[in-house]
Protein backbone atom coordinates (compact mmCIF):
# COMPACT_ATOMS: atom_id res chain seq x y z
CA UNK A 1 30.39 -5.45 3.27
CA UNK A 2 33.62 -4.27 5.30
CA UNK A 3 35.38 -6.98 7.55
CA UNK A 4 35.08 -6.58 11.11
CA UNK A 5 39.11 -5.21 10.96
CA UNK A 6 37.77 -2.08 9.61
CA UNK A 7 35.94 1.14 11.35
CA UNK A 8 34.27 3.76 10.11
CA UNK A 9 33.17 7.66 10.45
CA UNK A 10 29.83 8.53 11.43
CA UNK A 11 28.22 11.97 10.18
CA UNK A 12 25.79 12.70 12.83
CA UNK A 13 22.37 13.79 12.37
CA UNK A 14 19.00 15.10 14.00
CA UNK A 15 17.52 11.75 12.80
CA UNK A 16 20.39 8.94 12.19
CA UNK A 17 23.68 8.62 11.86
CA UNK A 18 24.87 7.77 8.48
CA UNK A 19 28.23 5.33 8.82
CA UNK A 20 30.85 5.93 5.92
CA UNK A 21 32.83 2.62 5.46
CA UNK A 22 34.99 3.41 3.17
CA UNK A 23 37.71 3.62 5.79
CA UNK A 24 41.05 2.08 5.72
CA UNK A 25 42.12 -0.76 7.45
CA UNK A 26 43.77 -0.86 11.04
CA UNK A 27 42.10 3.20 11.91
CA UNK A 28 41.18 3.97 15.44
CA UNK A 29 37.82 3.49 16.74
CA UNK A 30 35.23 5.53 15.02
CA UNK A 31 33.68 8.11 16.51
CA UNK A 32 31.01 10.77 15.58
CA UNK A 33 31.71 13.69 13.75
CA UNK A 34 30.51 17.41 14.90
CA UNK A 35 28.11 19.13 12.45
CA UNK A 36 31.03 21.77 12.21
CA UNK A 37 33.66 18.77 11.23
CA UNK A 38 31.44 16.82 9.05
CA UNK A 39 32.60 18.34 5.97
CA UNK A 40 36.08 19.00 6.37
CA UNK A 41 36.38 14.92 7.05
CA UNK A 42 34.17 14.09 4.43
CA UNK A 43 36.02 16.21 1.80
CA UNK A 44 39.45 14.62 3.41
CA UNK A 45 38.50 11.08 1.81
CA UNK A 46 38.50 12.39 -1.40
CA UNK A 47 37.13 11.22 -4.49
CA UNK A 48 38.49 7.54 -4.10
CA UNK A 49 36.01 7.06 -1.56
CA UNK A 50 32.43 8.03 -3.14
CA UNK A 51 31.98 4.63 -4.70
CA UNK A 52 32.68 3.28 -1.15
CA UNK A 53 29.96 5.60 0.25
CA UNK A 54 27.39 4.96 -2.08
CA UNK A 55 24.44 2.54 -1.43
CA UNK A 56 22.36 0.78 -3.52
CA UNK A 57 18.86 1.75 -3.60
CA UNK A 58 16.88 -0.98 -0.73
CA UNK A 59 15.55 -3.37 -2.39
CA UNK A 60 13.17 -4.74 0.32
CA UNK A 61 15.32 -7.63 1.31
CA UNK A 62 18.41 -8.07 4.01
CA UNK A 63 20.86 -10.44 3.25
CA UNK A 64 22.53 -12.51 5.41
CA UNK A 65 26.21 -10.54 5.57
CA UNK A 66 24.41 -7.23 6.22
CA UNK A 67 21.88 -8.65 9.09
CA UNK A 68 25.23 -9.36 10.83
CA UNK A 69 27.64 -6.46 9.92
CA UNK A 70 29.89 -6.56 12.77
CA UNK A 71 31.37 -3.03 12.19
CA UNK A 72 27.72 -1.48 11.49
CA UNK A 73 26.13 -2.82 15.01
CA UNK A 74 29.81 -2.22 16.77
CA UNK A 75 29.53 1.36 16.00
CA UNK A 76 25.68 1.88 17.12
CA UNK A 77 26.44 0.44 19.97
CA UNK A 78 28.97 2.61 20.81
CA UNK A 79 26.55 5.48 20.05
CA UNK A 80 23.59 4.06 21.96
CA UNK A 81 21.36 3.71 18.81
CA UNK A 82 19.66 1.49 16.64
CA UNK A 83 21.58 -0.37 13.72
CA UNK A 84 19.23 -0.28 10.77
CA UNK A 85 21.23 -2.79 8.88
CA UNK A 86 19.20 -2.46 5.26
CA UNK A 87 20.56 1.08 5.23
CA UNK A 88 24.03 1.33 6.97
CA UNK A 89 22.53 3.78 9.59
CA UNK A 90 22.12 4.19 13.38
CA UNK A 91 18.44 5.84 13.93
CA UNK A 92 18.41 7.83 17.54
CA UNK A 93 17.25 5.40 20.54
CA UNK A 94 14.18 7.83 20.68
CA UNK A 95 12.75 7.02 17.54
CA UNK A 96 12.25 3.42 18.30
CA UNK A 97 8.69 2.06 19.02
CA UNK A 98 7.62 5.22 18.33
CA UNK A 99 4.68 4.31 15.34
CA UNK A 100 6.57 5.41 12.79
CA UNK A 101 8.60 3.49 10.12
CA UNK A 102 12.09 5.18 10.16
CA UNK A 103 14.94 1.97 9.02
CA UNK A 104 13.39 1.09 5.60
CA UNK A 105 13.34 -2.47 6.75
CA UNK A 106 11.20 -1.87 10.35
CA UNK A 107 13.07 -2.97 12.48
CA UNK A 108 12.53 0.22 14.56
CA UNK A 109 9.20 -0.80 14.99
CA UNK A 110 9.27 -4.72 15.49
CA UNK A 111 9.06 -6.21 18.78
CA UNK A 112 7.84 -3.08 20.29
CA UNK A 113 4.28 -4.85 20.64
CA UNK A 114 3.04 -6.83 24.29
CA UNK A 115 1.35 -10.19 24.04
CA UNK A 116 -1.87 -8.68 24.00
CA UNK A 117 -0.75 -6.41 21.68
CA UNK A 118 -0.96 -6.40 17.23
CA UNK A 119 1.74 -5.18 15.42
CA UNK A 120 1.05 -2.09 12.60
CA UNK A 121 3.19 -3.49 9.40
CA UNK A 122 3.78 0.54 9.49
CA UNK A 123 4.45 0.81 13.00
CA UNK A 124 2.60 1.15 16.09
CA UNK A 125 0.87 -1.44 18.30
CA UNK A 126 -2.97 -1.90 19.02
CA UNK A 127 -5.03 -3.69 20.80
CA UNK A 128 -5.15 -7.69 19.67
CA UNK A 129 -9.00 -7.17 19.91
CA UNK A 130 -8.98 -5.05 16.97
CA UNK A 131 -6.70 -7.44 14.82
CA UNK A 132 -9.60 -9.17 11.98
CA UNK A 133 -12.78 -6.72 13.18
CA UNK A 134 -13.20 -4.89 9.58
CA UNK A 135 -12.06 -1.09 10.84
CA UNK A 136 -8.65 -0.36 9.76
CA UNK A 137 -7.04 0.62 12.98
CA UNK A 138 -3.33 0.26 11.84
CA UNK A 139 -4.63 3.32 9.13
CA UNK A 140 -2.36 0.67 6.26
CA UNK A 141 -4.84 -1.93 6.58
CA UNK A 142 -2.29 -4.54 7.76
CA UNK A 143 -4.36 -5.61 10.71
CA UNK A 144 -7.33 -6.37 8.22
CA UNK A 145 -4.79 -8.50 5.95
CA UNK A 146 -4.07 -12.25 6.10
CA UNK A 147 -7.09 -13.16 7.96
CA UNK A 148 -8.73 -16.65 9.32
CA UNK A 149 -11.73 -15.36 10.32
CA UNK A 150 -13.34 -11.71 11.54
CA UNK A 151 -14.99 -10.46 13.95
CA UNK A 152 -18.87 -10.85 14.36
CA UNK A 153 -20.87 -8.29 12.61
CA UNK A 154 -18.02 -7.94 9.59
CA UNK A 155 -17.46 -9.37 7.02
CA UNK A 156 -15.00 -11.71 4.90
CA UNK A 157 -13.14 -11.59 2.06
CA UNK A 158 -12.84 -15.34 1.44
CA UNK A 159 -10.44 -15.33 -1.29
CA UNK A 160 -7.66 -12.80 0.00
CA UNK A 161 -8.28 -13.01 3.67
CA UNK A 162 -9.53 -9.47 4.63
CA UNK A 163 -12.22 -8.01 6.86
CA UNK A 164 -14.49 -5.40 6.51
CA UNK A 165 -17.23 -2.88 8.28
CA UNK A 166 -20.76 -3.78 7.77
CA UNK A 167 -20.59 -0.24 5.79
CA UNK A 168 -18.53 -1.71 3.17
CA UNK A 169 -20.61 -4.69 2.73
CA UNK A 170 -23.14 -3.60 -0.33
CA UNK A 171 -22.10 -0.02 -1.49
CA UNK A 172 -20.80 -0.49 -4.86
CA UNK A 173 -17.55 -0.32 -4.21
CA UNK A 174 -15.52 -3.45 -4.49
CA UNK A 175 -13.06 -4.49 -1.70
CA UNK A 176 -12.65 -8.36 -2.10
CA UNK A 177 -10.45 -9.70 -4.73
CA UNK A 178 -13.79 -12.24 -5.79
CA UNK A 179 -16.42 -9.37 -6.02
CA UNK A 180 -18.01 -11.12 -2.94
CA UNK A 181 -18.72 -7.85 -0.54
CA UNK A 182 -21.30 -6.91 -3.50
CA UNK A 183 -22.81 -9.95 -4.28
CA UNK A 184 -25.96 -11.15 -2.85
CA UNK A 185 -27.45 -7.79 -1.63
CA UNK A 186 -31.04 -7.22 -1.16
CA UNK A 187 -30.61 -3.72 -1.33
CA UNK A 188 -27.66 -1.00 -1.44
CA UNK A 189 -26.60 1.72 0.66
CA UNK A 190 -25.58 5.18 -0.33
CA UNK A 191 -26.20 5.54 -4.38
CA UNK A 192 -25.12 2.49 -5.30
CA UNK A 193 -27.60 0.93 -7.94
CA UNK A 194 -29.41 -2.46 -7.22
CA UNK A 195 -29.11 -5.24 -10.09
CA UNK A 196 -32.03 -6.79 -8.55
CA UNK A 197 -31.84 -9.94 -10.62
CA UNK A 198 -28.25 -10.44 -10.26
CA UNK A 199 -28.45 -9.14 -6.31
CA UNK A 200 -25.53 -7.24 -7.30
CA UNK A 201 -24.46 -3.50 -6.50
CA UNK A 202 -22.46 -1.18 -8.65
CA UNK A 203 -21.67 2.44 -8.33
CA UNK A 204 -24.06 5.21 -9.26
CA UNK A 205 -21.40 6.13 -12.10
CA UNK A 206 -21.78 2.90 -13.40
CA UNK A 207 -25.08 3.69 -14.03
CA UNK A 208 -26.57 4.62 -17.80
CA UNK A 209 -22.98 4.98 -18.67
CA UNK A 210 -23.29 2.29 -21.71
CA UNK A 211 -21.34 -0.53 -20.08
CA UNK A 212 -23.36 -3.01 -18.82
CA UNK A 213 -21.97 -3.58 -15.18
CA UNK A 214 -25.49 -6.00 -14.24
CA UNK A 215 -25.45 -9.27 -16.17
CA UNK A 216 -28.78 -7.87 -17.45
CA UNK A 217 -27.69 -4.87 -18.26
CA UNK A 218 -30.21 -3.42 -16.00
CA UNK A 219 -27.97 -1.08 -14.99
CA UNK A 220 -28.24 0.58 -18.94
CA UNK A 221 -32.44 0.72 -19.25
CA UNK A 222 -34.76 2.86 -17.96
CA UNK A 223 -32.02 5.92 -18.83
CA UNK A 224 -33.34 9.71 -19.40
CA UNK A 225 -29.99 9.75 -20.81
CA UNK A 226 -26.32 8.61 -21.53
CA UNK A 227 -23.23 9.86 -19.76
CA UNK A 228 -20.03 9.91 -21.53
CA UNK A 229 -19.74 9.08 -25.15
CA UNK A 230 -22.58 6.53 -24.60
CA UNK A 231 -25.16 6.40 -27.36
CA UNK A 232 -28.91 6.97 -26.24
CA UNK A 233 -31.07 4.58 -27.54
CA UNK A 234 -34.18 7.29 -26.77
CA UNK A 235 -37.16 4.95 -28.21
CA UNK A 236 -36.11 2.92 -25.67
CA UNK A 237 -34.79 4.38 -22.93
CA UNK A 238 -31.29 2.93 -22.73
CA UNK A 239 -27.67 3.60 -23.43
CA UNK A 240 -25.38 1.32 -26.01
CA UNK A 241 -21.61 2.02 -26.10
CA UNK A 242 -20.64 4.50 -28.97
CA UNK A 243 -18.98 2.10 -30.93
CA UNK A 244 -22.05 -0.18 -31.23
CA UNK A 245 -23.35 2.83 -33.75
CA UNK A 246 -23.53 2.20 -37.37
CA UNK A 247 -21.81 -1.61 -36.80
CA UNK A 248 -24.46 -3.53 -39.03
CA UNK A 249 -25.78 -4.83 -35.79
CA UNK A 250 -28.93 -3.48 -34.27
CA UNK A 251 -28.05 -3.02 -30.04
CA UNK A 252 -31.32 -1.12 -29.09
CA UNK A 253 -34.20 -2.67 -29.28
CA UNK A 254 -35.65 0.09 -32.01
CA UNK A 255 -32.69 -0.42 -34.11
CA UNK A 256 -32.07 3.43 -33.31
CA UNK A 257 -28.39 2.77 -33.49
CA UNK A 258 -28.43 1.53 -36.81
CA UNK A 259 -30.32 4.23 -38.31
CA UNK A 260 -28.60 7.19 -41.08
CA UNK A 261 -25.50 5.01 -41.44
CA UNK A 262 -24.08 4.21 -44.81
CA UNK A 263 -25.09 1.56 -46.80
């Protein structure tokens, strides 16, 4: 990071500005380029300076020297925008609080939320009453993330602390980390398939498919026939994985899959 002795040249945009510090020491007080002068000044540095205004890819993280870069918030200031420190850029005072992620680090969008107001990881501010209720208001799913407890009528994902709609509870679609939002159904909405001893719902692809998604396999009898590469046991009316065919070890019940192999 540049000491506080030097400035730098801003290249102004519709968006941000983007600060060049590769500046030398003891220069006047920057100030913002025209679009028509941006690249006569830029081409003025010269060579010697690209390594200067290159920047490492963001890596997620701030460090402590760039959360304070004197000559980085100096200049915004000046300008009347927004430092975004984890990119060396001053974003336009109108795209603050404005729901949208713009500094790669957020801090466009942070403290832009009231009391009674929850914070979208991605931007954006809703009400605290919808923070833990199972309907993913924030459209990232951060308000359904990290919680205690949910609202009454959803339900929760013990293990990784998320909520969800009653409509997700049962469908044969796994949302919780554990498996829990399918276990323990008495029956399952949409197409999902029932493993009625295992009270357990898996997805209508799951089913006749020759893997054996019910601890029963439940989901693999009763077939018409096998999707996939599945082998069709048809004596008995269930599916085997192909690879259980001609393995010296009878999987249907008939033996079907063992029979015309090689001795």
């Amino acid at each position: 990071m540049m000491s506080a002795s030097r400035s730098c040249t801003c290249l102004a945009s519709a968006v941000a500005t983007l600060c060049l510090f590769g500046c030398s020491a003891g220069t006047s007080a920057p100030k913002p380029l025209t679009d028509a002068g941006a690249a006569s000044d830029a081409s003025a540095h010269g060579a010697s300076n690209d390594a200067a205004t290159k920047q490492a890819p963001y890596d997620g993280s701030v460090s402590e020297a760039d959360a304070g870069d004197p000559a980085l918030m100096q200049t915004c200031a000046r300008l009347g925008e927004h430092a975004c420190v984890a990119d060396g850029v001053c974003l336009k005072a109108k795209l603050l609080c404005d729901g949208t992620r713009n500094c790669s680090d957020g801090s466009d969008e942070k403290a832009c939320c009231t009391a009674s107001q929850f914070s979208c990881l991605g931007g954006g501010c809703i009400a605290i009453a919808k923070h833990c209720d199972g309907v993913d208001d924030c459209k990232d799913y951060s308000d359904e993330n990290g919680c205690k407890a949910c609202a009454p009528g959803s339900f929760f994902c013990a293990k990784d602390g998320y909520c969800l709609t009653p409509a997700e509870r049962c469908d044969g679609d796994t949302m919780c980390q554990d498996g829990s939002d399918e276990m323990a159904c008495t029956k399952c909405s949409g197409t999902a398939f029932l493993c009625t001893t295992d009270k357990v719902c898996v997805p209508a692809a799951a089913r006749c498919n020759g893997d054996a998604d019910c601890a029963s396999a439940q989901d693999e009898l009763d077939c018409t026939k096998c999707t996939g590469t599945a082998f069709f046991c048809a004596a008995d009316m269930a599916c085997v994985p192909d690879y259980f065919r001609c393995d010296k070890m009878a999987d249907c019940p008939s033996g079907a899959d063992e029979a015309g192999c090689p001795p």
